[in-house]
C-alpha atoms as a PDB file:
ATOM      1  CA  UNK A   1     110.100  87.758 135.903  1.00  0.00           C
ATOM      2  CA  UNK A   2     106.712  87.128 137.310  1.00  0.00           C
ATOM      3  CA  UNK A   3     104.877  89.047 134.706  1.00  0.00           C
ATOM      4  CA  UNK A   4     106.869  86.892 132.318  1.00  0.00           C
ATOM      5  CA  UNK A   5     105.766  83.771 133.724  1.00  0.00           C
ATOM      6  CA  UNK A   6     102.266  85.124 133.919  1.00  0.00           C
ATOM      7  CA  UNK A   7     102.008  85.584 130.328  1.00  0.00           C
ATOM      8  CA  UNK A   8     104.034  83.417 128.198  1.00  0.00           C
ATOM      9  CA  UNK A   9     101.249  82.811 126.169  1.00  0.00           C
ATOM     10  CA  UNK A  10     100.612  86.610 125.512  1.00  0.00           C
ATOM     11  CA  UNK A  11     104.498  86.620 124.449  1.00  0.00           C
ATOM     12  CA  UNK A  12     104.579  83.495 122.682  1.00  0.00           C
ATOM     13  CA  UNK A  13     101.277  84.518 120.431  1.00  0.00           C
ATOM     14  CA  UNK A  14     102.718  87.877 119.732  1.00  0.00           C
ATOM     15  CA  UNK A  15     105.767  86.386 118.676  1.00  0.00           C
ATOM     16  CA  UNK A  16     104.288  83.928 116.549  1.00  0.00           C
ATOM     17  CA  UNK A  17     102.285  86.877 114.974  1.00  0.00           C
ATOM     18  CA  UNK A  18     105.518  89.250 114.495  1.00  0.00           C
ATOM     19  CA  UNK A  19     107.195  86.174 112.550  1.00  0.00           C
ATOM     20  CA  UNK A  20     104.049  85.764 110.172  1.00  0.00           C
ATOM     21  CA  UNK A  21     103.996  89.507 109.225  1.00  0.00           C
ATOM     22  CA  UNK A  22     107.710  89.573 108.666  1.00  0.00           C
ATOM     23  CA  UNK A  23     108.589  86.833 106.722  1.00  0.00           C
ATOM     24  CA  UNK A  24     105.873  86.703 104.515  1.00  0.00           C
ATOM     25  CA  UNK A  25     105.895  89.910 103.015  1.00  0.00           C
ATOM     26  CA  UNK A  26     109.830  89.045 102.099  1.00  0.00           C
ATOM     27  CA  UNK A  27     108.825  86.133 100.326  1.00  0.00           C
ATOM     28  CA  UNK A  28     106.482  87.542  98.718  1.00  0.00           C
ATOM     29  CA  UNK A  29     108.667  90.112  97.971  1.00  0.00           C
ATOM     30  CA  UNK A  30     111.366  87.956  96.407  1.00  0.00           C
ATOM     31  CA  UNK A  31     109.059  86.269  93.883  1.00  0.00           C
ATOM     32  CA  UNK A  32     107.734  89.863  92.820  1.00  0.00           C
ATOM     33  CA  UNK A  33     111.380  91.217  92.653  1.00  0.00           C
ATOM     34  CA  UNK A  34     113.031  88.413  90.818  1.00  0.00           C
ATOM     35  CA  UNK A  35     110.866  88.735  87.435  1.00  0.00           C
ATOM     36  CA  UNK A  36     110.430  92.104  87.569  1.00  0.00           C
ATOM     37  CA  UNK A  37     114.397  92.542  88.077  1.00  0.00           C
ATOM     38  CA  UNK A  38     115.018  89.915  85.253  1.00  0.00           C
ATOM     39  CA  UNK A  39     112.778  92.023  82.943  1.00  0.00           C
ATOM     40  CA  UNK A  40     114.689  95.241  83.495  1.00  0.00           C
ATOM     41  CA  UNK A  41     117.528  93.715  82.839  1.00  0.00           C
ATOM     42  CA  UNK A  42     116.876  92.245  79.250  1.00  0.00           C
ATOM     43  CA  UNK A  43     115.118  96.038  78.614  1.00  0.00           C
ATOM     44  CA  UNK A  44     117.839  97.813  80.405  1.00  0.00           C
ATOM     45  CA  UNK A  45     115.884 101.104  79.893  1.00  0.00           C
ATOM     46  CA  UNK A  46     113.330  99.711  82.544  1.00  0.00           C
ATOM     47  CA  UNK A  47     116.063  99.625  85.298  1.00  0.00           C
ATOM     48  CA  UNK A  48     116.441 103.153  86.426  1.00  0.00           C
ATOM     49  CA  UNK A  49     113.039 103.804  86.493  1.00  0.00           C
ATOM     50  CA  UNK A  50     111.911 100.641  88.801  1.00  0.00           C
ATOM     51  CA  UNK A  51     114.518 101.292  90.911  1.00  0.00           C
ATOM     52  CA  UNK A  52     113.989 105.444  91.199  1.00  0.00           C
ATOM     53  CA  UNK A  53     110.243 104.069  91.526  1.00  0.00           C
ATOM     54  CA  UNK A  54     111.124 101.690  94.491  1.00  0.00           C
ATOM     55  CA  UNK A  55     113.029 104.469  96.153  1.00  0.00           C
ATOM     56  CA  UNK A  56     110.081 106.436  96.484  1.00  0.00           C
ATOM     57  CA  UNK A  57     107.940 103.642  97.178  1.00  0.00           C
ATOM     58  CA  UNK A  58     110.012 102.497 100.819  1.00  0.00           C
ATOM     59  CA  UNK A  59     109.916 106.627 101.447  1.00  0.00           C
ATOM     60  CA  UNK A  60     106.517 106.252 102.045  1.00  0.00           C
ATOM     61  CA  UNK A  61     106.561 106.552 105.846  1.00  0.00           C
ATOM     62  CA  UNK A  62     105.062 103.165 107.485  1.00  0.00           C
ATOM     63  CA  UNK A  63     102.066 104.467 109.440  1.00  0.00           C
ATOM     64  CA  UNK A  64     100.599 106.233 106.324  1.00  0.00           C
ATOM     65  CA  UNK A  65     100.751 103.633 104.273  1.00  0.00           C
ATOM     66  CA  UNK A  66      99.366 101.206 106.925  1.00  0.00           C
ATOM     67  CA  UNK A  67      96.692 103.379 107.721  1.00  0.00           C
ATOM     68  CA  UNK A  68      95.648 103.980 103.376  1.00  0.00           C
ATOM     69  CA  UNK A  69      96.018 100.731 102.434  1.00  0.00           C
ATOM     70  CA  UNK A  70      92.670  99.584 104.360  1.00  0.00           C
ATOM     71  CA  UNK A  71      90.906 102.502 101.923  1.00  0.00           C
ATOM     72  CA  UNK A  72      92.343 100.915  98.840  1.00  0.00           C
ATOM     73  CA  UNK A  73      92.035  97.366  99.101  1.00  0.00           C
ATOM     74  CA  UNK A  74      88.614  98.033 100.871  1.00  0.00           C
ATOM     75  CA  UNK A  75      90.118  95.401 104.303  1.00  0.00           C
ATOM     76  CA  UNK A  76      89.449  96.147 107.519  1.00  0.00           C
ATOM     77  CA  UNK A  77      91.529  98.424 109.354  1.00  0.00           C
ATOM     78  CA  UNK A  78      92.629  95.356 111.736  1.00  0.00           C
ATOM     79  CA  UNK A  79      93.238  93.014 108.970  1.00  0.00           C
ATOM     80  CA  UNK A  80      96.619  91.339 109.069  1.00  0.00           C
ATOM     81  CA  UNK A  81      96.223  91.775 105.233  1.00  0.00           C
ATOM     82  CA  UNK A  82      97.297  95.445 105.578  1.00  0.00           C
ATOM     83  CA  UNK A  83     100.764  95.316 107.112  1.00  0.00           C
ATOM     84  CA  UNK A  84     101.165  92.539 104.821  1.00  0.00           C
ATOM     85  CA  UNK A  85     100.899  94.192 101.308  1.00  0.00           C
ATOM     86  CA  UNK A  86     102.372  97.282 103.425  1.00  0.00           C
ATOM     87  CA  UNK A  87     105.796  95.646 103.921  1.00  0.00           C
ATOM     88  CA  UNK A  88     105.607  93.497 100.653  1.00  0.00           C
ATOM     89  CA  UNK A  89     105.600  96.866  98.752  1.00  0.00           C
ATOM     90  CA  UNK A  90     108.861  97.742 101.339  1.00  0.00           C
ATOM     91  CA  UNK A  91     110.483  94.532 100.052  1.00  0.00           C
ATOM     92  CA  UNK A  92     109.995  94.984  96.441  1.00  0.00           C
ATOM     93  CA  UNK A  93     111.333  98.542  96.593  1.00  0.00           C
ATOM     94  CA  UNK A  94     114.354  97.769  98.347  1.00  0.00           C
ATOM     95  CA  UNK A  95     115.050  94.676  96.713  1.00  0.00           C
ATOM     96  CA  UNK A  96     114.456  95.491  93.091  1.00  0.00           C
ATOM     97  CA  UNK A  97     117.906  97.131  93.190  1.00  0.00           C
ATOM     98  CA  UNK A  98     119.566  94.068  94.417  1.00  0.00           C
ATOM     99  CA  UNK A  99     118.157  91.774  92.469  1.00  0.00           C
ATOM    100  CA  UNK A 100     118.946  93.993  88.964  1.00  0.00           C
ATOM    101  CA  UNK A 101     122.572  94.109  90.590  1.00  0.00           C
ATOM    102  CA  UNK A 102     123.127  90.796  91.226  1.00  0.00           C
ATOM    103  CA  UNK A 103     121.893  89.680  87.541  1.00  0.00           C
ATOM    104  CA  UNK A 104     123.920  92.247  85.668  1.00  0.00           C
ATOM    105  CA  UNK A 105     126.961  90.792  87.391  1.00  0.00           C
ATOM    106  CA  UNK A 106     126.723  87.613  85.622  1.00  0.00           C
ATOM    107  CA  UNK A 107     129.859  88.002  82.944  1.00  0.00           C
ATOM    108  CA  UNK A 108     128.680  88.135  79.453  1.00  0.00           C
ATOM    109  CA  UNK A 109     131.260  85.114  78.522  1.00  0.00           C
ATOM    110  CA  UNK A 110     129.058  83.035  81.113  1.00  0.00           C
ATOM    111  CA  UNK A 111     126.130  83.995  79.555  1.00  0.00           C
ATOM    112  CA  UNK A 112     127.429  83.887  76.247  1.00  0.00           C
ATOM    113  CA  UNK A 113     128.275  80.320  77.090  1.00  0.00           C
ATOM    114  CA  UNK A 114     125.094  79.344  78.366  1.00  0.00           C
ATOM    115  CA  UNK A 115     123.439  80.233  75.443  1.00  0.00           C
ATOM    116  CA  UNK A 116     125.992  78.546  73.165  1.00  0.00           C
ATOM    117  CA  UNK A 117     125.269  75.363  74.997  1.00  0.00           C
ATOM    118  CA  UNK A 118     121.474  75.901  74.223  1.00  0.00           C
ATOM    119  CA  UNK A 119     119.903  77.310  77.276  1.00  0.00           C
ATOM    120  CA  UNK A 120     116.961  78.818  76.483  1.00  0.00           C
ATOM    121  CA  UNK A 121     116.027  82.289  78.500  1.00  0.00           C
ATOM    122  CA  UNK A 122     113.968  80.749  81.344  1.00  0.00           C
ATOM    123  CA  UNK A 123     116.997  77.712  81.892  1.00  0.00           C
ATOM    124  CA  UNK A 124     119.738  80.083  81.810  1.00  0.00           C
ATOM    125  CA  UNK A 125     118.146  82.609  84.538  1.00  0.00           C
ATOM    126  CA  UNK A 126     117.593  79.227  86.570  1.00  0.00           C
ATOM    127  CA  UNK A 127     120.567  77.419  86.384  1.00  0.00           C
ATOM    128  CA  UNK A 128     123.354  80.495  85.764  1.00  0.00           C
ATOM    129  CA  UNK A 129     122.040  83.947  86.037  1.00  0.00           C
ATOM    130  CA  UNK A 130     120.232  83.591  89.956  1.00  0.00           C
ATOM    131  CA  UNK A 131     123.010  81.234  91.183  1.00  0.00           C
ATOM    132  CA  UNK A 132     125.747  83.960  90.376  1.00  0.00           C
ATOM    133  CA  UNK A 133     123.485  86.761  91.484  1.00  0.00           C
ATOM    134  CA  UNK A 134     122.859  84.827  95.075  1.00  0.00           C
ATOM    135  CA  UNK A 135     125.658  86.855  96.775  1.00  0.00           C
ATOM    136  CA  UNK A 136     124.348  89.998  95.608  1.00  0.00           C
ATOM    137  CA  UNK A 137     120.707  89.160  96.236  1.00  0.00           C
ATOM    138  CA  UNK A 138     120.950  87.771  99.214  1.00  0.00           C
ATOM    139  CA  UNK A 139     122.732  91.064 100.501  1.00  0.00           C
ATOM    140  CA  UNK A 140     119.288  93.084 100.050  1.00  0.00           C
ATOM    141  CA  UNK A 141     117.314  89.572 101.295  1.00  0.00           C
ATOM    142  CA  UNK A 142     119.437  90.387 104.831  1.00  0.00           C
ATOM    143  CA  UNK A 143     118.671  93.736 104.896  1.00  0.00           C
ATOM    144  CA  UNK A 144     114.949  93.524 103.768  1.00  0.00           C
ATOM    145  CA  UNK A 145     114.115  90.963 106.688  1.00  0.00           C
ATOM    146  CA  UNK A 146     115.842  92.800 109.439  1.00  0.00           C
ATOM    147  CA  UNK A 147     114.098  96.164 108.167  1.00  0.00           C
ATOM    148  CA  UNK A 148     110.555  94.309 108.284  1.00  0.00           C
ATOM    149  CA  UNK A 149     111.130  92.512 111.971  1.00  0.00           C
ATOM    150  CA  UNK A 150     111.634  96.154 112.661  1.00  0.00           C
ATOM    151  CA  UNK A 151     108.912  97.735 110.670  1.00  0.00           C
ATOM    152  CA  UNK A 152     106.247  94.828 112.353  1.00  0.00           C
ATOM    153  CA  UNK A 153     106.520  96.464 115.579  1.00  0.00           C
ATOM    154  CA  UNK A 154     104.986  99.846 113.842  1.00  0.00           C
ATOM    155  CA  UNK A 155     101.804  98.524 113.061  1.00  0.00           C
ATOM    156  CA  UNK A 156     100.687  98.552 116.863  1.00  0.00           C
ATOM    157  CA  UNK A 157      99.829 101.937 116.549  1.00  0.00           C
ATOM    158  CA  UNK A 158      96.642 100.293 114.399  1.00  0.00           C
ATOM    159  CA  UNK A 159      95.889  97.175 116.629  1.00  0.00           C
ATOM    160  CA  UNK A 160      98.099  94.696 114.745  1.00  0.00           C
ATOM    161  CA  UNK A 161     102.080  94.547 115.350  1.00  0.00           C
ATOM    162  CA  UNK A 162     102.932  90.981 116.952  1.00  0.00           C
ATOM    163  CA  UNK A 163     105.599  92.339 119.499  1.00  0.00           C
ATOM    164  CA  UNK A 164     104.924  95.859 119.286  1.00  0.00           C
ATOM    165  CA  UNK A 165     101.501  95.701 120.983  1.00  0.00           C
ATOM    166  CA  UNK A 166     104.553  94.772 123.912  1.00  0.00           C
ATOM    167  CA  UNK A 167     105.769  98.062 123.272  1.00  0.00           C
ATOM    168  CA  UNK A 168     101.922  99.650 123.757  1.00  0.00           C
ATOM    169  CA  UNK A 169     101.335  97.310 126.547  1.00  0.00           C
ATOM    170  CA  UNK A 170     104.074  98.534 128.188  1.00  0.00           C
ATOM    171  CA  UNK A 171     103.684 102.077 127.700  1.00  0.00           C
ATOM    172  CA  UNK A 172     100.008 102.347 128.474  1.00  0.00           C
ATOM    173  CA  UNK A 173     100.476 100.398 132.158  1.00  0.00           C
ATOM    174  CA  UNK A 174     103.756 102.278 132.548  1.00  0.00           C
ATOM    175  CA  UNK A 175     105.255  99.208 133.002  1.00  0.00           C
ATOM    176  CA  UNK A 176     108.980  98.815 131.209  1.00  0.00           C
ATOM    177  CA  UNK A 177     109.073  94.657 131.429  1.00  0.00           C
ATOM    178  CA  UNK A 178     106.861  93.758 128.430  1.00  0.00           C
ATOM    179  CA  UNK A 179     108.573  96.718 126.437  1.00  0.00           C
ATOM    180  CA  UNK A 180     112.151  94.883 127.416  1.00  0.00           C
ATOM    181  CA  UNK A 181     111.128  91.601 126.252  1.00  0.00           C
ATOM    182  CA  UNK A 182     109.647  92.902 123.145  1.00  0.00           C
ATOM    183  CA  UNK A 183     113.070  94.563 122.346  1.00  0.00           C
ATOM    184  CA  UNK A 184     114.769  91.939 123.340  1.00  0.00           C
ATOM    185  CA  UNK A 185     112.800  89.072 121.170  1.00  0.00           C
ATOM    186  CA  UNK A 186     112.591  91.982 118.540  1.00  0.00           C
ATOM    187  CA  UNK A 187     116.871  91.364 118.284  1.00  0.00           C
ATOM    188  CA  UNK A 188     116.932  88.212 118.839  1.00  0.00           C
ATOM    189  CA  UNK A 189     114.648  87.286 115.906  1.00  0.00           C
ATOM    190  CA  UNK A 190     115.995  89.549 113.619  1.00  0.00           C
ATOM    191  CA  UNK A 191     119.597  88.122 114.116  1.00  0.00           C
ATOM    192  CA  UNK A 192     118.419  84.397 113.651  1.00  0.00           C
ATOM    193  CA  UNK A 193     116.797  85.427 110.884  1.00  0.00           C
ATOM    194  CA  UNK A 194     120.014  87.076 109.311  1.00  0.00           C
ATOM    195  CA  UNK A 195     121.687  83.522 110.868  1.00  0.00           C
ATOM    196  CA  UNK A 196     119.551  81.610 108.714  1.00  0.00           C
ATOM    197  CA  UNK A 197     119.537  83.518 105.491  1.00  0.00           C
ATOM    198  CA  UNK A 198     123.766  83.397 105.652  1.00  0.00           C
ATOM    199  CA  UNK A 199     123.253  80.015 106.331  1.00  0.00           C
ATOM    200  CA  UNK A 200     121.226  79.576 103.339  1.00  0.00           C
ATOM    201  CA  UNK A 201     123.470  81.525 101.053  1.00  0.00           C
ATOM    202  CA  UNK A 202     126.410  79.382 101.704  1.00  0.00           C
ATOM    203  CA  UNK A 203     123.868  76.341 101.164  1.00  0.00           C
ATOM    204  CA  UNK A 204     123.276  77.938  97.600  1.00  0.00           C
ATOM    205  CA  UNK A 205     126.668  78.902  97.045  1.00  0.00           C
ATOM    206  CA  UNK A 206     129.061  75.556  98.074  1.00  0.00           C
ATOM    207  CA  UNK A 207     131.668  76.941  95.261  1.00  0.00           C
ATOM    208  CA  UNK A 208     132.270  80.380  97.377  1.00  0.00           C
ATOM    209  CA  UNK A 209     133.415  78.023 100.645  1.00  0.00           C
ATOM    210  CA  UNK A 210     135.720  76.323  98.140  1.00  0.00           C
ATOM    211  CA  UNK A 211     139.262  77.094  99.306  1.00  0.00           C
ATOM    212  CA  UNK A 212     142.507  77.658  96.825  1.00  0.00           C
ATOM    213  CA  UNK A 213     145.119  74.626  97.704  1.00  0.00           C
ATOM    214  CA  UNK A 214     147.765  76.126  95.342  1.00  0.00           C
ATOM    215  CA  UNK A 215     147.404  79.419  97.668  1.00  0.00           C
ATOM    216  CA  UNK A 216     147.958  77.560 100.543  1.00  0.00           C
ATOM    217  CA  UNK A 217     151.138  75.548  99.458  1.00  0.00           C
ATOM    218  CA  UNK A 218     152.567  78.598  98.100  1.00  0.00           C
END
């Protein structure tokens, strides 16, 4: 407890930096995966590919990929940059199947409908397609941030990894508090985050809380 109070700053500024490199990089992520997922599904031939593609991509493992993406984007090997486009690349191939999931579950007679109405491609992804695909969507979106809080903590091995550098801290002094309250921040953020994203789906999705009256009379 005293080390704790001794450094709260340490703690809070790692934390602050975890957050930043994890939620970014699903943002990011999302805006890739949305249009790229909406254009394999009007060319269905594209969707087995991107998503074969993405499954390679996240079985890249995590320290290679931080460690060559300094060589190709020509950063610095302790730019924040890296483990950005690092776990943005994680996001988009783990979420590209979602996302082509969640719009091919739209039923044709909705779609069919929205176009009879005169909903134009762009208006009918908007305002039918991505609100019926939230559920499915928002299933990878859970996954995909919890897998990033985790993946942050990796990037200590090259100077940059918000709570991990706990985790080094810890292990280099041979001292197990910081590596405690790394693991234990490391949990707690990832389940508000998952708190928040449910939170958000049911936000976006008021008609799924909806309850049947006639099921309850009966």
């Amino acid at each position: 407890m005293t080390w704790i109070g001794d450094n709260l700053g340490l703690i809070w500024e790692q934390l602050r930096e975890h957050i930043y490199l994890a939620i970014i990089p699903v943002i990011l992520g999302l805006i890739i995966s949305v249009p790229l997922g909406y254009v394999a599904t009007r060319y269905s031939w594209l969707a087995n590919p991107l998503i074969a593609f993405g499954g390679l991509l996240y079985s890249l493992p995590s320290i290679a990929l931080f460690i060559v993406i300094p060589a190709v984007l020509g950063t610095k090997v302790l730019s924040t940059i890296n483990i950005i486009v690092a776990l943005t690349i994680y996001t988009v191939s783990l979420l590209i199947r979602n996302v082509i999931d969640g719009l091919r579950s739209v039923p044709p007679d909705v779609r069919q409908s929205a176009i009879a109405v005169g909903y134009g491609s762009m208006h009918r992804l908007i305002a039918v397609d991505l609100p019926i695909a939230v559920p499915v969507i928002f299933a990878g979106l859970r996954v995909v941030t919890v897998a990033n809080i985790s993946m942050v903590s990796v990037g200590a091995v090259i100077g940059i990894g918000g709570l991990g550098e706990l985790f080094t801290l810890g292990f280099q002094k041979d001292f197990l508090t910081p590596v405690v309250v790394g693991v234990v921040l490391s949990l707690a953020l990832a389940l508000v985050a998952d708190l928040i994203l449910v939170s958000l789906q049911r936000v976006l999705t008021p008609w799924a809380r909806v309850s049947t009256p006639v099921a309850e009379v009966a």
